[in-house]
C-alpha atoms as a PDB file:
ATOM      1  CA  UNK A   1     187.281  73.382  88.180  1.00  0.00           C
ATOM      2  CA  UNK A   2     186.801  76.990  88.214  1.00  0.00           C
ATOM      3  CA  UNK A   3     185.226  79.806  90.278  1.00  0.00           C
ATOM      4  CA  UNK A   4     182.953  82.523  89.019  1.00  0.00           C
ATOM      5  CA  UNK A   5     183.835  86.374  89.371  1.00  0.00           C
ATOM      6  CA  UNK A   6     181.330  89.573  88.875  1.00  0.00           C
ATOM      7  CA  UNK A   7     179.154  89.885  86.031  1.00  0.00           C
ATOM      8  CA  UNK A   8     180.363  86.087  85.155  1.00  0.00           C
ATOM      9  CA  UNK A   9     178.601  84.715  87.996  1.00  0.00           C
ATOM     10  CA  UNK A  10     175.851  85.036  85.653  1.00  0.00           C
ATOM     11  CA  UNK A  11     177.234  82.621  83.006  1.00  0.00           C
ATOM     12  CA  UNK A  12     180.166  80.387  83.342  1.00  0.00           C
ATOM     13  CA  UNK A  13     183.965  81.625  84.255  1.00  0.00           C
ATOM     14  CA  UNK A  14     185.077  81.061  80.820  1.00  0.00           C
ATOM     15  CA  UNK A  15     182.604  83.575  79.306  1.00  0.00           C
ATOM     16  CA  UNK A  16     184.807  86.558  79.018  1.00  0.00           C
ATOM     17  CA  UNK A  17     184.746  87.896  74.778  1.00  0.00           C
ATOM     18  CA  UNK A  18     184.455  85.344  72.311  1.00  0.00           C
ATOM     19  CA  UNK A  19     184.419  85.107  68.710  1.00  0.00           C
ATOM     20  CA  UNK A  20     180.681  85.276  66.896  1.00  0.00           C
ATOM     21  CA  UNK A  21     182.121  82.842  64.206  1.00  0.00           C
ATOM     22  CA  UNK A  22     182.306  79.726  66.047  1.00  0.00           C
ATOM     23  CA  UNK A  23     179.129  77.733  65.268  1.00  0.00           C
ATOM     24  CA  UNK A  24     175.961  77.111  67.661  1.00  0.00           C
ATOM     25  CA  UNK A  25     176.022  74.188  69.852  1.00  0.00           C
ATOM     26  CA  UNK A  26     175.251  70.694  68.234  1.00  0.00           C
ATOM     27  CA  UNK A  27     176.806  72.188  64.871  1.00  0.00           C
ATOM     28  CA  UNK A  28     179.211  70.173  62.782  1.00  0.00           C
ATOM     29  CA  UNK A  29     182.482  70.052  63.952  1.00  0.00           C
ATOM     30  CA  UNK A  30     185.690  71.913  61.937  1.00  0.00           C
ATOM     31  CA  UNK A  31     189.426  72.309  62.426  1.00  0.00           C
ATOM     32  CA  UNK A  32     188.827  76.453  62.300  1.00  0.00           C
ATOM     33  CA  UNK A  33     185.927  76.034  64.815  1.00  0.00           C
ATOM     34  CA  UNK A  34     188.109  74.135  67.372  1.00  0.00           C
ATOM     35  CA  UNK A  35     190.900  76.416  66.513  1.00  0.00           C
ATOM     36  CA  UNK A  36     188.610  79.426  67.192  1.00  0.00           C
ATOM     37  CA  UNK A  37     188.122  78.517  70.370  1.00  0.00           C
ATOM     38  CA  UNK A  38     191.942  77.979  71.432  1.00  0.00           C
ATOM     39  CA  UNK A  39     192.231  81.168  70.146  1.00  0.00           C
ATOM     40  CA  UNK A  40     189.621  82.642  72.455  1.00  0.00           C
ATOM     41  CA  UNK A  41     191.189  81.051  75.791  1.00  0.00           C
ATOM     42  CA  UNK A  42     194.664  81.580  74.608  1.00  0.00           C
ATOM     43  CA  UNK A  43     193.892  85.201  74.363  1.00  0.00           C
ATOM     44  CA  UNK A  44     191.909  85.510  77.598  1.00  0.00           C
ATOM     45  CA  UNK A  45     194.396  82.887  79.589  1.00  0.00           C
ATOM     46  CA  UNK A  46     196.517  85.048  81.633  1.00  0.00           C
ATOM     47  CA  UNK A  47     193.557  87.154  82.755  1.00  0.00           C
ATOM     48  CA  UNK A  48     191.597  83.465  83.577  1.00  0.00           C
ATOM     49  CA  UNK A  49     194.702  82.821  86.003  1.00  0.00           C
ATOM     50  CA  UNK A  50     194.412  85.887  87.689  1.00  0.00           C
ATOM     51  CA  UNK A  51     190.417  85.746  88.212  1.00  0.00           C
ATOM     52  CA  UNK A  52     189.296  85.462  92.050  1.00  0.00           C
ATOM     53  CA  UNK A  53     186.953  82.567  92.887  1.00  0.00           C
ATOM     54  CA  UNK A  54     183.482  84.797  93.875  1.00  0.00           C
ATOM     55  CA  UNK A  55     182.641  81.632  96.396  1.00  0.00           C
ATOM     56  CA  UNK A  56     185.631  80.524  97.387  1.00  0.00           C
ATOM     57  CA  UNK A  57     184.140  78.207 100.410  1.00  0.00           C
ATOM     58  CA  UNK A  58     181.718  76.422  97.330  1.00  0.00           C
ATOM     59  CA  UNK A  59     185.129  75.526  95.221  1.00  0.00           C
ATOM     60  CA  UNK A  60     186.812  74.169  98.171  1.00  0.00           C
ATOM     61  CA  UNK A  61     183.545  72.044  99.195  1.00  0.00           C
ATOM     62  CA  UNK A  62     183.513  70.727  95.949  1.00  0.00           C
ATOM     63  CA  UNK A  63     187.605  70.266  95.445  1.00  0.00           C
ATOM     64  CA  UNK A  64     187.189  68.084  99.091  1.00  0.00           C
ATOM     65  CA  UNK A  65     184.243  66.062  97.851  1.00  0.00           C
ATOM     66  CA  UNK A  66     185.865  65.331  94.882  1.00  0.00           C
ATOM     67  CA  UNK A  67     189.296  64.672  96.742  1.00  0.00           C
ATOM     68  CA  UNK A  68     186.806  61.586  99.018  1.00  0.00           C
ATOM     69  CA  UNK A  69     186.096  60.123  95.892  1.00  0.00           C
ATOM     70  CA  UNK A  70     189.442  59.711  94.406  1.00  0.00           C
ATOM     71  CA  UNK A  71     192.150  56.878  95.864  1.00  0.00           C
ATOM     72  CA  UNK A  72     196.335  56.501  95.101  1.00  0.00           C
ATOM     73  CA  UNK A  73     195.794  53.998  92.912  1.00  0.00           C
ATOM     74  CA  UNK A  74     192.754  56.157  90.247  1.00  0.00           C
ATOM     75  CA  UNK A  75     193.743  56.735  86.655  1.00  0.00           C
ATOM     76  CA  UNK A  76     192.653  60.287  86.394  1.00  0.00           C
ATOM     77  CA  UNK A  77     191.228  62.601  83.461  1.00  0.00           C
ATOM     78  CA  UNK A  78     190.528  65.822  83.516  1.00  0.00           C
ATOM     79  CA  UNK A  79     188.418  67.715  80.737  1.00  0.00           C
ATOM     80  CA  UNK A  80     189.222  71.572  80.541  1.00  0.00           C
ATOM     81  CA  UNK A  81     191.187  71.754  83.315  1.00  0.00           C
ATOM     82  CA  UNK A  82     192.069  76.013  82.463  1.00  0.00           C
ATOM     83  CA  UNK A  83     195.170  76.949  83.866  1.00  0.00           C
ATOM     84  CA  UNK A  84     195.369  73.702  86.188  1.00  0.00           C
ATOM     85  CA  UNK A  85     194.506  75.132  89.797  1.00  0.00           C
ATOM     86  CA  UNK A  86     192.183  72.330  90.359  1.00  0.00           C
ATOM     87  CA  UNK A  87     194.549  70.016  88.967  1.00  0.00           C
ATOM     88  CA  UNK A  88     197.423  70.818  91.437  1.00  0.00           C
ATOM     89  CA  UNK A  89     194.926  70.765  94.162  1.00  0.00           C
ATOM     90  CA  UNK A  90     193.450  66.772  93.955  1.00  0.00           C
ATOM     91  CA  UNK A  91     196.859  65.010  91.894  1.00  0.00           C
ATOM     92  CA  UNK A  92     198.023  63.985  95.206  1.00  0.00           C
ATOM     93  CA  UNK A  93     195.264  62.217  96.303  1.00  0.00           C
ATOM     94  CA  UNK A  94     195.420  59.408  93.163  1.00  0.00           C
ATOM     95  CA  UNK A  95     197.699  58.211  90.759  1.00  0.00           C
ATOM     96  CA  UNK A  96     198.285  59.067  87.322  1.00  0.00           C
ATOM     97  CA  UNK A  97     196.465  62.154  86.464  1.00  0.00           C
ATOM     98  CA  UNK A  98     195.945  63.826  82.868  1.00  0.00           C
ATOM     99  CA  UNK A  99     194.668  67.364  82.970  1.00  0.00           C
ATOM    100  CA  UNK A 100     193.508  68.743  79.220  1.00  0.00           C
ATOM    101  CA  UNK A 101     192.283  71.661  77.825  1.00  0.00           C
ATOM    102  CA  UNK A 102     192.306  72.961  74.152  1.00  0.00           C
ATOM    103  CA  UNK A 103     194.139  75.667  75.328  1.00  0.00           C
ATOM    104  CA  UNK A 104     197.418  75.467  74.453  1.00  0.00           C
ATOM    105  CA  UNK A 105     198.080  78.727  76.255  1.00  0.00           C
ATOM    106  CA  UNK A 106     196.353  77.911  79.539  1.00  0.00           C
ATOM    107  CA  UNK A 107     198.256  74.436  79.316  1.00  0.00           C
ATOM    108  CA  UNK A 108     201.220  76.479  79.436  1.00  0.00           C
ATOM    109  CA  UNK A 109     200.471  77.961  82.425  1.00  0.00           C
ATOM    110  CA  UNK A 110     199.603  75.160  84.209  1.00  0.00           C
ATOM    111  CA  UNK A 111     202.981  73.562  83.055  1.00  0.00           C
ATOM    112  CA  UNK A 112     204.341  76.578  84.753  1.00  0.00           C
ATOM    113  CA  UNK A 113     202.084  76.200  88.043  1.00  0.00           C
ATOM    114  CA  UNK A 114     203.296  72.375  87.862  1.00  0.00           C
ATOM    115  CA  UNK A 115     207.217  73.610  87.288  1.00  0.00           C
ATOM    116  CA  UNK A 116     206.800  75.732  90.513  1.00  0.00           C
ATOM    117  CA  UNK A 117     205.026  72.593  92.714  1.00  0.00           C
ATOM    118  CA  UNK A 118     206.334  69.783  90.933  1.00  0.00           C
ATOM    119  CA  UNK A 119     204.312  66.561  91.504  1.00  0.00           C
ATOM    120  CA  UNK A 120     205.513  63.801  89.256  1.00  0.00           C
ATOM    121  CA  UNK A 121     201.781  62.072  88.578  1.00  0.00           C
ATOM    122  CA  UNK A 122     200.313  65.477  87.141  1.00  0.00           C
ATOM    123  CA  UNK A 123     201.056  66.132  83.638  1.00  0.00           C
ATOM    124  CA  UNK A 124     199.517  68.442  81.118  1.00  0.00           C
ATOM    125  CA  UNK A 125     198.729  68.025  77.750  1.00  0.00           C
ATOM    126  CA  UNK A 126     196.179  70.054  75.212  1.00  0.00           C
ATOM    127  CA  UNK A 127     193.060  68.689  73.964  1.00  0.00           C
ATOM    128  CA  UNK A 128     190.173  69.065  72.424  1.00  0.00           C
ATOM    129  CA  UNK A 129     187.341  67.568  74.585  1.00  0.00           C
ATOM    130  CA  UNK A 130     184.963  67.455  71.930  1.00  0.00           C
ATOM    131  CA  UNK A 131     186.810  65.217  69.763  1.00  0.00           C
ATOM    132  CA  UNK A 132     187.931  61.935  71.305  1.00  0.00           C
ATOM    133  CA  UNK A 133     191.882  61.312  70.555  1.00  0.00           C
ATOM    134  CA  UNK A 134     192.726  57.740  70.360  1.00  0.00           C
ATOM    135  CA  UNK A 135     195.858  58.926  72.608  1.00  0.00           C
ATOM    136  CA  UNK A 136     193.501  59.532  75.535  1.00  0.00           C
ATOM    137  CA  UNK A 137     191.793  56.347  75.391  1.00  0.00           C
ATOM    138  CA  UNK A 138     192.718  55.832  79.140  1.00  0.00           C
ATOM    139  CA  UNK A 139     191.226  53.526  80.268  1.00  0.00           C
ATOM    140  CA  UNK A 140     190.782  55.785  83.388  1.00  0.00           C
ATOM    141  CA  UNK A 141     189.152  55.162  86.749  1.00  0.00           C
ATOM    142  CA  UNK A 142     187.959  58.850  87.055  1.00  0.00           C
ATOM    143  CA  UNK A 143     186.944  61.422  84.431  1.00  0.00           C
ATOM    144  CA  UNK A 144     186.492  65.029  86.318  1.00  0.00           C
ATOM    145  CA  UNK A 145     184.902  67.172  83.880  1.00  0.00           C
ATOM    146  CA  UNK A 146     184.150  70.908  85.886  1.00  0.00           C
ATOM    147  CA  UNK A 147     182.750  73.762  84.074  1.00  0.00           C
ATOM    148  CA  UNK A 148     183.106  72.149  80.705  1.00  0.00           C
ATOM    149  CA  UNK A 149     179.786  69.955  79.871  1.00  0.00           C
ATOM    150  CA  UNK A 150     178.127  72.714  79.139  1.00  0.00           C
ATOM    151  CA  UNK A 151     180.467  74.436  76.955  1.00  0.00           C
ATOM    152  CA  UNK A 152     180.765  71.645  74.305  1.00  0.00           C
ATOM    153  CA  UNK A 153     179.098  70.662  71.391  1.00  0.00           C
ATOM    154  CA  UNK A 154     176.654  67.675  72.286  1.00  0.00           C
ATOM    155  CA  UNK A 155     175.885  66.641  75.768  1.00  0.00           C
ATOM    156  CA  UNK A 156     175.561  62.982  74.827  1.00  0.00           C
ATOM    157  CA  UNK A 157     178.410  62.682  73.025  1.00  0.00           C
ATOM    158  CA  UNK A 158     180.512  64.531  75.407  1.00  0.00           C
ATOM    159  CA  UNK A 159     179.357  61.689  78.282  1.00  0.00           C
ATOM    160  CA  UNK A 160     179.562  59.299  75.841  1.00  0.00           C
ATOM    161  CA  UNK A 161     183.590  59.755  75.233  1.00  0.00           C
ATOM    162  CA  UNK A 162     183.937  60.386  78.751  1.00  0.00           C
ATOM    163  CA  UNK A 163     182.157  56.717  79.495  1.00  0.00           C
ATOM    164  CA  UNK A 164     184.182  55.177  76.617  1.00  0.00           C
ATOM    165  CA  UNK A 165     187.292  55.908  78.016  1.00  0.00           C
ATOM    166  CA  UNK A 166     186.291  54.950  81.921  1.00  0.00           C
ATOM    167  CA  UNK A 167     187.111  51.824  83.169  1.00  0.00           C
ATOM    168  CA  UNK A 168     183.896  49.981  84.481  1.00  0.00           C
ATOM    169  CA  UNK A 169     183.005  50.717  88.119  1.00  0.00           C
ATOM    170  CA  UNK A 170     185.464  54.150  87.224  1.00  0.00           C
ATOM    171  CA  UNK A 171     183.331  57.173  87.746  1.00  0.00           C
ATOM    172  CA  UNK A 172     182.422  60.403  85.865  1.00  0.00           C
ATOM    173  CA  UNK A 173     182.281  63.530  88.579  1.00  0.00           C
ATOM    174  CA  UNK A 174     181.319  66.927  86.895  1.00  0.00           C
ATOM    175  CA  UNK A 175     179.897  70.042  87.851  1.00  0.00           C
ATOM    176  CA  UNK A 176     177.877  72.317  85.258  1.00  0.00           C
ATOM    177  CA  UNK A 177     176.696  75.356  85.435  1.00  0.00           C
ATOM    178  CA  UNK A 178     172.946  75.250  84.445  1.00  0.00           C
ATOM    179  CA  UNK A 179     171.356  77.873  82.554  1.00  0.00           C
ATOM    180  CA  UNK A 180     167.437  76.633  83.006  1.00  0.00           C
ATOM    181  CA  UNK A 181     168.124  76.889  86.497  1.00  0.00           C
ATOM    182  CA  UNK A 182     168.698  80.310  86.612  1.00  0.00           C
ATOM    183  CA  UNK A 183     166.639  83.411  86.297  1.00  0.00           C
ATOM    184  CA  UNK A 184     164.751  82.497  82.735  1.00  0.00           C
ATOM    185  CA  UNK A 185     165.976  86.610  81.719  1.00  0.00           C
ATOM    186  CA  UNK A 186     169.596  85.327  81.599  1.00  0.00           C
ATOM    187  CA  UNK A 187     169.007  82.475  78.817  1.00  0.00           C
ATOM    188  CA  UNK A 188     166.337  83.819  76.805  1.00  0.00           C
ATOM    189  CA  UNK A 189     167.692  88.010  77.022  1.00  0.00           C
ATOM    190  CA  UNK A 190     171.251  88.376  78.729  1.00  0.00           C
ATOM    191  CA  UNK A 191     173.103  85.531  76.901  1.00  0.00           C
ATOM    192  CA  UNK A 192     171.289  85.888  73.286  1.00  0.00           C
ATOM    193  CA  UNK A 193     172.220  90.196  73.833  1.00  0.00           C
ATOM    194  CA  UNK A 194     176.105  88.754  74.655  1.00  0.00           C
ATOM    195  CA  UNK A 195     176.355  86.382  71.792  1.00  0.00           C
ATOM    196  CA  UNK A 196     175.292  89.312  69.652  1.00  0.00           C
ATOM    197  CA  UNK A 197     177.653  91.666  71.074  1.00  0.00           C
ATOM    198  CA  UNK A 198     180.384  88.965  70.961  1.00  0.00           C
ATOM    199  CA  UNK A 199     180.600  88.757  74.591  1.00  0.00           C
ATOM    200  CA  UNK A 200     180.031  85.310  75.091  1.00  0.00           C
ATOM    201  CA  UNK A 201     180.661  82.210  73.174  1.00  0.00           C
ATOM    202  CA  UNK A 202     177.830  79.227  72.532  1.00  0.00           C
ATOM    203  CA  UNK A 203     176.481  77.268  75.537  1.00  0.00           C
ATOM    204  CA  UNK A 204     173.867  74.591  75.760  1.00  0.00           C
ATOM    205  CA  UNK A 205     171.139  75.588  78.482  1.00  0.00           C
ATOM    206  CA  UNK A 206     170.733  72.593  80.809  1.00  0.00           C
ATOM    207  CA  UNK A 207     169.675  71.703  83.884  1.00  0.00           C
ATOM    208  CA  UNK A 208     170.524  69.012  86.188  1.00  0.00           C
ATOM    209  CA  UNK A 209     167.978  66.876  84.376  1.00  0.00           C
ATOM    210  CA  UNK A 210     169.863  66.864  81.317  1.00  0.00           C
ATOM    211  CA  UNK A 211     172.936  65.880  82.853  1.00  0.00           C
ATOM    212  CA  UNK A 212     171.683  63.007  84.799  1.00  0.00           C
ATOM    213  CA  UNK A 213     169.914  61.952  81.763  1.00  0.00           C
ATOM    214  CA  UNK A 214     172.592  61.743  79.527  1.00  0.00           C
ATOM    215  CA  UNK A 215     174.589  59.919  82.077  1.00  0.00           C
ATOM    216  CA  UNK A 216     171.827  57.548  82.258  1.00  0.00           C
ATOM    217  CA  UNK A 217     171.615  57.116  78.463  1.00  0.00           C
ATOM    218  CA  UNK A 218     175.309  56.566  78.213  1.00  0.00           C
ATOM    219  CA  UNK A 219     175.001  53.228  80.601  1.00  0.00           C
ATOM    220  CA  UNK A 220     176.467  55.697  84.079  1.00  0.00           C
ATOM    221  CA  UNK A 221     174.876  55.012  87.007  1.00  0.00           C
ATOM    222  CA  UNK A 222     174.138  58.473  88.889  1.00  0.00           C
ATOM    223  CA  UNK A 223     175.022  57.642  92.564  1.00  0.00           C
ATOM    224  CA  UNK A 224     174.550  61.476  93.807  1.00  0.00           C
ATOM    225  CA  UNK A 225     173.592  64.386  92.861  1.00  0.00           C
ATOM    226  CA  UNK A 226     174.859  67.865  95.032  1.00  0.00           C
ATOM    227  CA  UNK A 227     174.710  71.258  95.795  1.00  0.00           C
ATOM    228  CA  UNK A 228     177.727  73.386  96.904  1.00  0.00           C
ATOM    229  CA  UNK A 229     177.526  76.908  96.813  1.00  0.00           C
ATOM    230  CA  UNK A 230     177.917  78.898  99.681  1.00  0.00           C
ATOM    231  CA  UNK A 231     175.002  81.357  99.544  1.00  0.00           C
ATOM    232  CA  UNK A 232     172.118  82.329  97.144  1.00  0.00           C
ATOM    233  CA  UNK A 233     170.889  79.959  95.060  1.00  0.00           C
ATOM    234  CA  UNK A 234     173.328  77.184  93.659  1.00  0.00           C
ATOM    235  CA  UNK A 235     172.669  76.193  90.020  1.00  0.00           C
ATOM    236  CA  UNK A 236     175.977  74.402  89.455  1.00  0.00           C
ATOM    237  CA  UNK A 237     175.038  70.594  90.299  1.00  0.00           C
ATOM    238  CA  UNK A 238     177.786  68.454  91.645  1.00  0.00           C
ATOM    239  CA  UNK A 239     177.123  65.367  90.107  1.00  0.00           C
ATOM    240  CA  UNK A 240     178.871  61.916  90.322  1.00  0.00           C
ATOM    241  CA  UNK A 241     178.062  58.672  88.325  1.00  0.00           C
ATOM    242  CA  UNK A 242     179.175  55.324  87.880  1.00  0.00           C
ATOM    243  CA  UNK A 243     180.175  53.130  84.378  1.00  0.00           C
ATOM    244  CA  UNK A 244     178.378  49.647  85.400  1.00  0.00           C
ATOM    245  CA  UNK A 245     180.165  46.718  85.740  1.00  0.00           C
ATOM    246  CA  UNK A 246     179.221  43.957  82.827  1.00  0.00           C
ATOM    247  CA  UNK A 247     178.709  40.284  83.280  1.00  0.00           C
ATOM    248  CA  UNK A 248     181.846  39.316  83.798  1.00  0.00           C
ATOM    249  CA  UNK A 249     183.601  41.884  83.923  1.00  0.00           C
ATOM    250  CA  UNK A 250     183.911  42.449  87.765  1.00  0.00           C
ATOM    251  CA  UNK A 251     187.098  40.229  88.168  1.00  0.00           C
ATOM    252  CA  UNK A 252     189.263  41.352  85.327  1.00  0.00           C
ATOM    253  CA  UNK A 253     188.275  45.406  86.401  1.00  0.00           C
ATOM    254  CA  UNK A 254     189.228  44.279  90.241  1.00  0.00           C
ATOM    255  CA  UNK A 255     192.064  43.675  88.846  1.00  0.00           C
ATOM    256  CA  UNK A 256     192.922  46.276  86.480  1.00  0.00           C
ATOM    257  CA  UNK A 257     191.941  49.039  89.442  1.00  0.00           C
ATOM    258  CA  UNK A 258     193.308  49.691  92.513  1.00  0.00           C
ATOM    259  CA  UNK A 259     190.120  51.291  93.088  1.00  0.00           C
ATOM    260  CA  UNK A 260     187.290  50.582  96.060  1.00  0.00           C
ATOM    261  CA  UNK A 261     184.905  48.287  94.952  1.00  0.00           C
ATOM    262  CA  UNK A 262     181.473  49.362  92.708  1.00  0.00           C
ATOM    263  CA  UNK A 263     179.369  48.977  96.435  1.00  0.00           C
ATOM    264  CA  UNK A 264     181.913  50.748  98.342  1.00  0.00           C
ATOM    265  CA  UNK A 265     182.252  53.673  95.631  1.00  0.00           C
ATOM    266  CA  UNK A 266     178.391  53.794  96.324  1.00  0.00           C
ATOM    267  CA  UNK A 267     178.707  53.762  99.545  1.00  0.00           C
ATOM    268  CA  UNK A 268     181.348  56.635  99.946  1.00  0.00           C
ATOM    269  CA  UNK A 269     179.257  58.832  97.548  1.00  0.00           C
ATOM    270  CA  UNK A 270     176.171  58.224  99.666  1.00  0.00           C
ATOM    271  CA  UNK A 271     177.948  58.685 102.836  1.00  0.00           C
ATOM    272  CA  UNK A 272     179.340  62.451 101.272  1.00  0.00           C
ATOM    273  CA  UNK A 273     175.453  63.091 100.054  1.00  0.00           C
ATOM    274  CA  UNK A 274     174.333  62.147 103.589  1.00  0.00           C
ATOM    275  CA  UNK A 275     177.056  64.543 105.326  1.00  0.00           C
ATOM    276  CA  UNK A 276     176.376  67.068 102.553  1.00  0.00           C
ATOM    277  CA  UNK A 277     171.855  66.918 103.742  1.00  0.00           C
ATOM    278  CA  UNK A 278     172.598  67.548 107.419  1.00  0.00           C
ATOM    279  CA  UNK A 279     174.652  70.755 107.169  1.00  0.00           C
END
């Protein structure tokens, strides 16, 4: 999960140069167009590390919310986790944890960030998040995907590998920066003028609609659906849903997770949505 500094608070943190080659979103998929974008982050990775968070109290609302939803016992993934901050901030409050990126730079740094506060459950590991790798088939009880959804490919099939690879009852938790929420200059003028200038690479302009949707068509459950940003207007929906539980299937995954049960997931993210209203 990542922050947003200066002109970037427009678009995501990750928009910082990118290379006009690498196809549209929803465009077939191509070993130089994944390697064009490891390119991108490895060159701009050290300068990603040393960006300030612009709302630092709306990254720590949403590291604690996320941090309530996770128990010592979750199987964690993490899609684009950048340089790992995020990472190194909620591994100790679950078990395993797997934090990605297709980065192999920014995995580096993390690995560093991880050598310097070693916690044994946290590893690293570079990967493409729009290509599912048989290695990362989990299953997982948690799939944390911040600041990423809207940077890949296809929606669908980005929720789609993400509910593939959860465990049922596990839960999907992502926050995405939405460009239809914004002011309608910034997807229709600002980003079109930066893609031409090479300033900013392709990004699919959602809203929380399409999010919730596509968790919904993917057989997720959304339980809640937040708002964390500090001040002005917050287009960066905090959203958490649920993989349903099949006929049985409830005893074997109460087994296989150490992991409150589907009601009591349900009831902790309606308990944070309820504390979250009354501020």
């Amino acid at each position: 999960m990542h922050g947003y500094h200066g002109v970037h608070d427009l678009l995501p943190h990750r928009f910082l140069s990118m290379n006009a080659s690498i196809p549209a979103s929803g465009a077939a998929r191509s070993a130089p167009h994944a390697a064009a974008k490891a390119r991108f982050w490895d060159r701009v990775a050290r300068r990603y590390a040393a960006a300030a968070i612009s709302d630092l109290p709306g990254y720590e609302r949403s590291v604690e919310r996320t941090r309530a939803l996770l128990t010592p016992g979750d199987a964690v993934l993490e899609l684009g986790c950048g340089t790992g901050s995020t990472a190194l901030r909620l591994a100790s409050a679950c078990g395993p944890y797997l934090a990605t990126d297709i980065s192999p730079r920014m995995i580096e740094i993390a690995g560093q960030r991880l050598a310097a506060s070693p916690q044994p459950q946290l590893r690293f590991a570079v990967d493409d998040a729009d290509v599912a790798q048989p290695a990362l088939d989990g299953p997982f009880n948690v799939v944390l995907a911040f600041n990423i959804l809207h940077l890949l490919d296809d929606l669908d099939a980005a929720v789609a590998r993400c509910a593939r690879v959860l465990r049922p009852g596990g839960l999907l938790i992502s926050k995405t920066p939405c460009l239809r929420e914004m002011n309608p200059l910034i997807p229709h003028l600002a980003l079109p003028l930066m893609r031409a200038l090479r300033l900013a690479p392709p990004v699919q302009s959602l809203a929380e609609a399409d999010i919730t949707a596509a968790c919904r068509r993917q057989g997720l459950e959304v339980l809640t659906v937040e708002r964390h940003a500090s001040r002005g207007r917050d287009v960066r929906p905090f959203v958490v849903a649920r993989k349903r539980i099949a006929a049985g299937q409830a005893g074997a995954a109460a087994q296989a997770c150490q992991t409150p049960k589907p009601a009591e997931r349900k009831s902790i993210a309606m308990s944070i949505s309820r504390s979250w209203a009354s501020r």
